[in-house]
N, C-alpha and C. Protein backbone atom coordinates (compact mmCIF):
# COMPACT_ATOMS: atom_id res chain seq x y z
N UNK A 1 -211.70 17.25 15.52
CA UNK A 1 -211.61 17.70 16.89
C UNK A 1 -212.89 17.32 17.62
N UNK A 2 -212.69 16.99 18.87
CA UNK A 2 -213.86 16.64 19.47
C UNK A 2 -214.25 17.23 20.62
N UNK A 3 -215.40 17.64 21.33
CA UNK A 3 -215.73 18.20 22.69
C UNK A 3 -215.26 17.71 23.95
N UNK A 4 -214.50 18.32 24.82
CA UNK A 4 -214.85 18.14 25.86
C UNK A 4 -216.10 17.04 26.17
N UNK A 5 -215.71 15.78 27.53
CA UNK A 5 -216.77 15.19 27.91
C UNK A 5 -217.73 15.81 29.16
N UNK A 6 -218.43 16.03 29.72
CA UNK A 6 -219.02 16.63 30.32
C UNK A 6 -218.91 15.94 31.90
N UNK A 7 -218.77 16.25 32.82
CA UNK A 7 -218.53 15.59 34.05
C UNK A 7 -219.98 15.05 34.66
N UNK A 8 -219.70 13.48 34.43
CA UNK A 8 -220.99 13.36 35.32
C UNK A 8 -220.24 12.06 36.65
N UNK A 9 -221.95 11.99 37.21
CA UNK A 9 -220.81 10.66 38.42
C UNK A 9 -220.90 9.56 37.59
N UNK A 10 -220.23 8.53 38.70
CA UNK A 10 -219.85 7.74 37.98
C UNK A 10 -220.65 6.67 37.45
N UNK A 11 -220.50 5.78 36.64
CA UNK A 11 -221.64 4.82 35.39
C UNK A 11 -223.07 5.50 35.00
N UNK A 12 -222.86 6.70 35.08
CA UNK A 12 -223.90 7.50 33.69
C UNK A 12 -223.22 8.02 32.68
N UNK A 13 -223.37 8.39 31.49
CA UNK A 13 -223.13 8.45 30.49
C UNK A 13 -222.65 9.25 30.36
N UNK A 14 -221.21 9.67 29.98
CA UNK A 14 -220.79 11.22 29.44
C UNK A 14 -221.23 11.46 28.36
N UNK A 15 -221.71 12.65 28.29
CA UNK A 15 -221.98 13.45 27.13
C UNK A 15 -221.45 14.43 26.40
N UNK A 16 -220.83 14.66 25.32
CA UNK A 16 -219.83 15.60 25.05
C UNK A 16 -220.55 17.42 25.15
N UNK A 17 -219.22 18.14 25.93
CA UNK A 17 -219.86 19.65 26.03
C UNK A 17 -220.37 20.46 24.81
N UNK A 18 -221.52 21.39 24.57
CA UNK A 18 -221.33 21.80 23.83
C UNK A 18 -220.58 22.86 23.31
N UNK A 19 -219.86 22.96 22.19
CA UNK A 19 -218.75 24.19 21.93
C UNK A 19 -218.78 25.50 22.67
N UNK A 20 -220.11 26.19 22.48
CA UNK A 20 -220.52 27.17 22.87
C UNK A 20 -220.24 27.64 24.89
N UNK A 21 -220.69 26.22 25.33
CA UNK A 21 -220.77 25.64 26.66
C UNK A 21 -219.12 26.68 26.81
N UNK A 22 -218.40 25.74 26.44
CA UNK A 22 -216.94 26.35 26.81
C UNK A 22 -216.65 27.72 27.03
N UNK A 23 -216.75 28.91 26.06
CA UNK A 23 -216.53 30.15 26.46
C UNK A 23 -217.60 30.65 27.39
N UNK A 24 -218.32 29.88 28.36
CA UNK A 24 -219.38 30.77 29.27
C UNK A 24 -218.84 30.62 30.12
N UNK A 25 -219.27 31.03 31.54
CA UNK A 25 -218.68 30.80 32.97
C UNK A 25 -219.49 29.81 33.37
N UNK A 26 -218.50 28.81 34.73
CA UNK A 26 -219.08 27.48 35.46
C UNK A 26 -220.86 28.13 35.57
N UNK A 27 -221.34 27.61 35.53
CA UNK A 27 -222.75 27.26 36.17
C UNK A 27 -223.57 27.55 35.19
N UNK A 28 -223.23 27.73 34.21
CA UNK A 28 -224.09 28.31 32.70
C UNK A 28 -225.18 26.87 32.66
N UNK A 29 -226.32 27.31 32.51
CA UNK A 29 -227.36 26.25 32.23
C UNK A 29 -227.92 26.80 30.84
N UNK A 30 -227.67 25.29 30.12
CA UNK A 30 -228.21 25.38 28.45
C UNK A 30 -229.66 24.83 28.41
N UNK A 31 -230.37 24.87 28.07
CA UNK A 31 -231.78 24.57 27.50
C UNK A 31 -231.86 24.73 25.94
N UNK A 32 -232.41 23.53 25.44
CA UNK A 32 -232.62 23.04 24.12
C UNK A 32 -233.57 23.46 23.81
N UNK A 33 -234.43 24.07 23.33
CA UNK A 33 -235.94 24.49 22.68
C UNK A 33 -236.42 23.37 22.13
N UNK A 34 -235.59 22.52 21.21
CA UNK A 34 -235.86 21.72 20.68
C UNK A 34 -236.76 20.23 21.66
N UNK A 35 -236.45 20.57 22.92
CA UNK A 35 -236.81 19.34 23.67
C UNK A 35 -237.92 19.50 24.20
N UNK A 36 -238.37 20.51 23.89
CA UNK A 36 -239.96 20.86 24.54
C UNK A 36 -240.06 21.82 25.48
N UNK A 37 -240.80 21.89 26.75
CA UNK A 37 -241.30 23.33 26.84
C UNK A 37 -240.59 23.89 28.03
N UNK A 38 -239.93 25.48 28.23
CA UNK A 38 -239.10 25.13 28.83
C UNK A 38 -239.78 26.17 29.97
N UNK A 39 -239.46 25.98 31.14
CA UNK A 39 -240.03 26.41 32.29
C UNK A 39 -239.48 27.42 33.12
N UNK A 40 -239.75 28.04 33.75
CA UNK A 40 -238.80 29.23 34.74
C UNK A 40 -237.94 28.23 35.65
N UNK A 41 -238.79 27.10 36.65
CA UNK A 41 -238.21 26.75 37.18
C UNK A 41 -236.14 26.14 36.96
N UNK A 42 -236.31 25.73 35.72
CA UNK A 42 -235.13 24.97 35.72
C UNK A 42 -234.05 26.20 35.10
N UNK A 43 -234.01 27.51 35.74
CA UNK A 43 -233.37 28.88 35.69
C UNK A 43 -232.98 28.96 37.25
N UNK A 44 -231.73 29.66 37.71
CA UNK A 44 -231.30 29.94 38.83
C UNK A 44 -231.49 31.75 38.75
N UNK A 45 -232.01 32.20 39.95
CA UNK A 45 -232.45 33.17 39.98
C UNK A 45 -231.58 34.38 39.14
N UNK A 46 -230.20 34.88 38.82
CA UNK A 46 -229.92 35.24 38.48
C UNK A 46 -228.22 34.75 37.90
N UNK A 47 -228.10 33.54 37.20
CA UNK A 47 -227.58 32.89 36.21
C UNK A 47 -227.39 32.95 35.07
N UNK A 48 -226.27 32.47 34.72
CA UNK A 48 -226.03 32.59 32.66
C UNK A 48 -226.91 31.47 32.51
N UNK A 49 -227.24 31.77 31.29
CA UNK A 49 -228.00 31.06 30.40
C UNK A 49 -227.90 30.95 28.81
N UNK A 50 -227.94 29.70 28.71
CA UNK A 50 -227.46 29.63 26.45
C UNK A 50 -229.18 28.75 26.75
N UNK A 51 -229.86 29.45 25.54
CA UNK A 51 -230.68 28.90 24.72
C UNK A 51 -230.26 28.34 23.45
N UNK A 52 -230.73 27.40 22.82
CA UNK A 52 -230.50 26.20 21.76
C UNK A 52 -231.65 26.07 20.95
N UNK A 53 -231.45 26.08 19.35
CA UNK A 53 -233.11 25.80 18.84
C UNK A 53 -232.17 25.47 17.45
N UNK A 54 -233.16 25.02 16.94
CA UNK A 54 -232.22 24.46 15.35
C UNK A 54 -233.58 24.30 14.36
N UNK A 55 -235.02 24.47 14.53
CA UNK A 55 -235.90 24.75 13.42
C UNK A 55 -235.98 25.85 12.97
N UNK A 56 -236.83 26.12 12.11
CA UNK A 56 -236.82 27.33 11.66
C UNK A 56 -237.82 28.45 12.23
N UNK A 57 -237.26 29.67 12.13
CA UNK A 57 -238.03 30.85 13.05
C UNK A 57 -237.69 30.45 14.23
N UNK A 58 -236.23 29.95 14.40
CA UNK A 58 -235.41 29.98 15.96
C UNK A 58 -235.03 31.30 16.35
N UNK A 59 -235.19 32.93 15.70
CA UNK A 59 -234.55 33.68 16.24
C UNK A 59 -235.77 33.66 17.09
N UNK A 60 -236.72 34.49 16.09
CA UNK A 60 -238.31 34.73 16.74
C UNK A 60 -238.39 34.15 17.98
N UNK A 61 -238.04 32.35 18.03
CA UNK A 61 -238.48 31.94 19.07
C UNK A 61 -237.77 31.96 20.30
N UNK A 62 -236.43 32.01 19.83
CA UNK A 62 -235.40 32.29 21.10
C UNK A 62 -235.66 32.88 21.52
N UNK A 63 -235.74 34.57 20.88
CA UNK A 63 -236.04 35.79 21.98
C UNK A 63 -236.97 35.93 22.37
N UNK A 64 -238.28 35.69 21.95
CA UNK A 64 -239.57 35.28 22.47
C UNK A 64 -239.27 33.91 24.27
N UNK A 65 -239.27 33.26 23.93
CA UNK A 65 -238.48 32.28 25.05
C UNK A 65 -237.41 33.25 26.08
N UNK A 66 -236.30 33.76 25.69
CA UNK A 66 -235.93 34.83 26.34
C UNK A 66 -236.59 35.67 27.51
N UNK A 67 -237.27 36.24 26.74
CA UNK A 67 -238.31 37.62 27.08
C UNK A 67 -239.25 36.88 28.25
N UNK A 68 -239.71 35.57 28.44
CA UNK A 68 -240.78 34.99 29.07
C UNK A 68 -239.97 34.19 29.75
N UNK A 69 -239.32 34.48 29.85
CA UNK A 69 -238.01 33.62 31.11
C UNK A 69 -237.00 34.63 31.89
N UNK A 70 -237.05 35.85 31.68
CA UNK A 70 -236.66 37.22 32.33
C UNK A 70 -235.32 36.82 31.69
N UNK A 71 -235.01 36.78 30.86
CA UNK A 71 -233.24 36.32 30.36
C UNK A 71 -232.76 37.68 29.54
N UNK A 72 -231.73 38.37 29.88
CA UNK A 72 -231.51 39.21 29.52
C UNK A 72 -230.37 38.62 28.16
N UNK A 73 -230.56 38.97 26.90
CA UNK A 73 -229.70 38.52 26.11
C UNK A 73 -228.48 39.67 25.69
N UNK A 74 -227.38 38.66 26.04
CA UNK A 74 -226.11 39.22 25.73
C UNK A 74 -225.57 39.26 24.35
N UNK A 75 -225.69 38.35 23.63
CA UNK A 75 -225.32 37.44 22.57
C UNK A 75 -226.05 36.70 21.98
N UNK A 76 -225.94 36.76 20.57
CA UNK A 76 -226.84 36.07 19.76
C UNK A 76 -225.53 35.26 18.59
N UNK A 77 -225.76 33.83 18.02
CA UNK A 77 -224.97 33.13 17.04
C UNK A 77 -225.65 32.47 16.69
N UNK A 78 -224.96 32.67 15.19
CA UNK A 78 -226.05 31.52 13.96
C UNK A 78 -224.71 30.36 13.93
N UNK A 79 -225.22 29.11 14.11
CA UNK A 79 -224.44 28.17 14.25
C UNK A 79 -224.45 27.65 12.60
N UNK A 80 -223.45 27.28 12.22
CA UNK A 80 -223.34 26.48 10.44
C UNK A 80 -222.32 24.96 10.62
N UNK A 81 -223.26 23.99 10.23
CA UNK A 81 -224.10 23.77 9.47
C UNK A 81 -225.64 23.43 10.60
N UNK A 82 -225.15 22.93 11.67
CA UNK A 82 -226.33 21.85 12.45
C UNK A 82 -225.51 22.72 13.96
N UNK A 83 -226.22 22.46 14.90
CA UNK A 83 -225.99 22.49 16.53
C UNK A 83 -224.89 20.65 16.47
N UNK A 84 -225.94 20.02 15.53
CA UNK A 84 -225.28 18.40 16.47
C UNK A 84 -223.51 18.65 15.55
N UNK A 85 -223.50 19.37 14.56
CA UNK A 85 -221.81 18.83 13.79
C UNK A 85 -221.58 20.75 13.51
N UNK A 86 -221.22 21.48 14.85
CA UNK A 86 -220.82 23.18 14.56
C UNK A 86 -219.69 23.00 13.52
N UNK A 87 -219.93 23.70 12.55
CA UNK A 87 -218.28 24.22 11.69
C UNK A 87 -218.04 25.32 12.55
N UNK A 88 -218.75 25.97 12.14
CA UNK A 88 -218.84 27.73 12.26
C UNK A 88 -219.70 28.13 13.22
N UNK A 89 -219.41 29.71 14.13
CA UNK A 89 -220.21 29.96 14.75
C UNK A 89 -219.66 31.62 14.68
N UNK A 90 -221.01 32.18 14.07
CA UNK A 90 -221.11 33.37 13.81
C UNK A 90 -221.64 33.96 14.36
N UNK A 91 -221.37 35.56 14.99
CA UNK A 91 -221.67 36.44 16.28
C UNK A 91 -222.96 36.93 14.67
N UNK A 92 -223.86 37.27 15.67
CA UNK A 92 -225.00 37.48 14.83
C UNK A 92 -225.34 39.07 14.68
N UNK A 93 -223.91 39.63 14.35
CA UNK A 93 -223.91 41.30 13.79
C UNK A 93 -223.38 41.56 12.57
N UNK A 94 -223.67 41.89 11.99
CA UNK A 94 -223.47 42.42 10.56
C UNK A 94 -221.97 42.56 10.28
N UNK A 95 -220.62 43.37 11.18
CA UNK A 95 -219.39 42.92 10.88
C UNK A 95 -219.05 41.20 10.74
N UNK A 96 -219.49 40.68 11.73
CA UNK A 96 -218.91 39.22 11.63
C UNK A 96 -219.72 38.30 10.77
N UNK A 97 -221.19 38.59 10.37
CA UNK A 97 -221.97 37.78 9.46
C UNK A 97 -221.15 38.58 7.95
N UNK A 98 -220.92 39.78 7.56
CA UNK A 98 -220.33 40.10 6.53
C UNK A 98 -218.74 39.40 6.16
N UNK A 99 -218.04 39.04 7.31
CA UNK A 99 -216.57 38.47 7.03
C UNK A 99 -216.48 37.30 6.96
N UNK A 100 -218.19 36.49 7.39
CA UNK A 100 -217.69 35.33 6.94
C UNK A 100 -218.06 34.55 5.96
N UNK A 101 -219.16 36.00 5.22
CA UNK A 101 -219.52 35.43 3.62
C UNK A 101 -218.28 35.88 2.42
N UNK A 102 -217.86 37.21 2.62
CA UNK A 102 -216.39 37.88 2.92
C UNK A 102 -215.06 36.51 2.28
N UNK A 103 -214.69 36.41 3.71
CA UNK A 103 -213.23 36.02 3.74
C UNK A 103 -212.96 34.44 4.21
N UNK A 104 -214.49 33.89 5.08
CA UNK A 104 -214.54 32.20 5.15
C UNK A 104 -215.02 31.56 4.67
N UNK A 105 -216.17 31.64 3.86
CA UNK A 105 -217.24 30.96 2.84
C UNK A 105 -216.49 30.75 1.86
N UNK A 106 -215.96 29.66 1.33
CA UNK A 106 -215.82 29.01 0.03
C UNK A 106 -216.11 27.99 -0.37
N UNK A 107 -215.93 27.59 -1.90
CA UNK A 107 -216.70 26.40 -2.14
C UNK A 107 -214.58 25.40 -2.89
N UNK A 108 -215.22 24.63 -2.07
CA UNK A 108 -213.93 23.63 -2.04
C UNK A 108 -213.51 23.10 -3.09
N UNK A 109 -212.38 23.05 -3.35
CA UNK A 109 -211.76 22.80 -4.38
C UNK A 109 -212.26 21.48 -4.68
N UNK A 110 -212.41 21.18 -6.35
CA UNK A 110 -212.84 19.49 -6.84
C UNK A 110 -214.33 19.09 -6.66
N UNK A 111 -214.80 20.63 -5.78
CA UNK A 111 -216.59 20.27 -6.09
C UNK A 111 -217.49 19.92 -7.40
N UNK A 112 -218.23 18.51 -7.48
CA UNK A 112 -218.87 18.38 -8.88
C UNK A 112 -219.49 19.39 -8.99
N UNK A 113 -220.38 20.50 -7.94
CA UNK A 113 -221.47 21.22 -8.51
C UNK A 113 -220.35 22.41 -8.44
N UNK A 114 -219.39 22.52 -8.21
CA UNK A 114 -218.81 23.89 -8.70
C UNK A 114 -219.24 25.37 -8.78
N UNK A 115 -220.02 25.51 -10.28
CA UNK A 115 -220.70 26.25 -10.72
C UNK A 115 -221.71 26.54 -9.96
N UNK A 116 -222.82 25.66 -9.16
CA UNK A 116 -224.23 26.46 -8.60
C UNK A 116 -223.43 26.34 -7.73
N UNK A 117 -222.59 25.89 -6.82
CA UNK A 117 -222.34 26.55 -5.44
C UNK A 117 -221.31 28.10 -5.10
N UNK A 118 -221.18 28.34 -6.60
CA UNK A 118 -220.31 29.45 -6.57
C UNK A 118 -221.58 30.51 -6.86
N UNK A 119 -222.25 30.43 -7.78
CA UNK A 119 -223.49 31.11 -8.11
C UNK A 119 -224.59 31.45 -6.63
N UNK A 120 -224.05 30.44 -5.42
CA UNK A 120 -225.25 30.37 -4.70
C UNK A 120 -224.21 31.52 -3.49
N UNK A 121 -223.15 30.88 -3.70
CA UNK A 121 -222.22 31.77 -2.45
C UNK A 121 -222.20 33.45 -3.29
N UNK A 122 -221.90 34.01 -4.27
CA UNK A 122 -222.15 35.12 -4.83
C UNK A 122 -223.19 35.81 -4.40
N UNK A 123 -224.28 35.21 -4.62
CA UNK A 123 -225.69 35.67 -4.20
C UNK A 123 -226.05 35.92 -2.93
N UNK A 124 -225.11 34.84 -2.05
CA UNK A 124 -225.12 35.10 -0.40
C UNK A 124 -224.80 36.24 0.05
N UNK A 125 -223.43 36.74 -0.68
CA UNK A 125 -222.65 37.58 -0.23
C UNK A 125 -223.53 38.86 -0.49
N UNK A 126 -224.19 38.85 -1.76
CA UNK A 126 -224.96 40.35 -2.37
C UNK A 126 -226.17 40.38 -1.04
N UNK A 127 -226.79 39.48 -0.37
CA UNK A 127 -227.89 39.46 0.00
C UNK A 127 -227.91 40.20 1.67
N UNK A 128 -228.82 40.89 1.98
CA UNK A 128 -229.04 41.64 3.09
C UNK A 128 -228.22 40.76 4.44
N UNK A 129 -227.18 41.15 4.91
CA UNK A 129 -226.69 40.45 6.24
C UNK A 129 -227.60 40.06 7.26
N UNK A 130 -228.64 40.45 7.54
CA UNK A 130 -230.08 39.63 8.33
C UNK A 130 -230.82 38.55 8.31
N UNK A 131 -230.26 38.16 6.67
CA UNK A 131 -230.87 37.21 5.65
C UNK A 131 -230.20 35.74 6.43
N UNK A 132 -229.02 35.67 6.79
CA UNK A 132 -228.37 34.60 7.40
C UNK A 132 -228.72 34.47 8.43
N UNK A 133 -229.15 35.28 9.82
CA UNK A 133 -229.21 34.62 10.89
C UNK A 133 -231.37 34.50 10.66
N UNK A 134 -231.68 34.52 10.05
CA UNK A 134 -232.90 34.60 9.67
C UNK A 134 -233.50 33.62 9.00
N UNK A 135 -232.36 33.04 8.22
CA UNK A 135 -232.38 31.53 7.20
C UNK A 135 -231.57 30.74 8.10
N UNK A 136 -230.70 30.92 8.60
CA UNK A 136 -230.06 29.63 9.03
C UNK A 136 -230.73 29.10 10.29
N UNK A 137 -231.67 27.83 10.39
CA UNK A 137 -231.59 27.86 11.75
C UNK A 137 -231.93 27.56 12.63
N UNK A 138 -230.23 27.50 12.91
CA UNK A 138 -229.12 26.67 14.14
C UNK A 138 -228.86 28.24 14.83
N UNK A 139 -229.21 28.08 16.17
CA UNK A 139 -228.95 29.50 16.37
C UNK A 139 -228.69 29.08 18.19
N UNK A 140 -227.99 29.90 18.83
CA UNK A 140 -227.48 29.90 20.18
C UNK A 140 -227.67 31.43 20.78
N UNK A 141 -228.42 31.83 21.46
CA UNK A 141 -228.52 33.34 22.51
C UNK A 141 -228.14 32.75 23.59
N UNK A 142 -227.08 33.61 23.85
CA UNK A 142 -226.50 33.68 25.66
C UNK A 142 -227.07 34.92 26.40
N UNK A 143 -226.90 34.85 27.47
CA UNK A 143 -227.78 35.76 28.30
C UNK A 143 -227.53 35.61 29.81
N UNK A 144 -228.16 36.36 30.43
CA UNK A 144 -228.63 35.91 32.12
C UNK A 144 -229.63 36.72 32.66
N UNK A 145 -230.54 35.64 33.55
CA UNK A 145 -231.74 35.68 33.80
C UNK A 145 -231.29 36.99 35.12
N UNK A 146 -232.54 37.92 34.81
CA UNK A 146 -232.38 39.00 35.33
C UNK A 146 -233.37 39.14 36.76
């Protein structure tokens, strides 16, 4: 399945939407963390907003970034595997991080490593639900600037 292309004029480049993009309302402005430093200015005074980060200690830094951009956060998701290729996108509360070590995490049938990836998903499941949006991270906060 592929994204939505993103509307631009005409002979510039479409770029495909991001997943997340879709369930927000028109005028949602995304900012990448990843692209460097991000400024008040390019915020509309009181607008949705998705922050984007994919190194590690992206929660820390999201809401930190948040907090210094007046962005009130609505929503928090740990994205699996990458932002650039989403499988999964997990609401970052303990019911929905528990159902999807739970009832969607498996290890695929005909895997050579089999054994450690069953050993590693076991261990996931025993391990503190904080532990995932804390390790993984591909992470997305929605919000609006207050």
């Amino acid at each position: 399945m592929t994204s939505p292309l993103e509307h631009t004029d005409p002979g510039e480049e479409r770029r495909p939407i991001s997943p997340w993009l879709q369930l927000c309302p028109p005028g949602t402005v995304e900012i990448d963390l990843r692209t460097g430093p991000v400024r008040a200015h390019q915020l509309s005074a009181d607008g949705p907003v998705v922050l984007v980060d994919q190194r590690p200690g992206s929660r820390r830094r999201l809401r930190r970034t948040a907090r210094k951009l007046g962005v009130t956060l609505e929503r928090e998701f740990v994205v699996l595997p990458t932002l650039g290729r989403p499988m999964v996108v997990v609401d970052d509360v303990e019911e929905a991080v528990r159902h999807f070590w739970t009832a969607v995490a498996t290890v695929p049938p005909g895997l050579a490593f089999a054994v450690p990836a069953s050993a590693l998903l076991a261990l996931a499941r025993r391990t503190p639900w904080r532990w995932t949006g804390a390790l993984a991270p591909a992470r997305v906060v929605v919000g609006r600037r207050r």
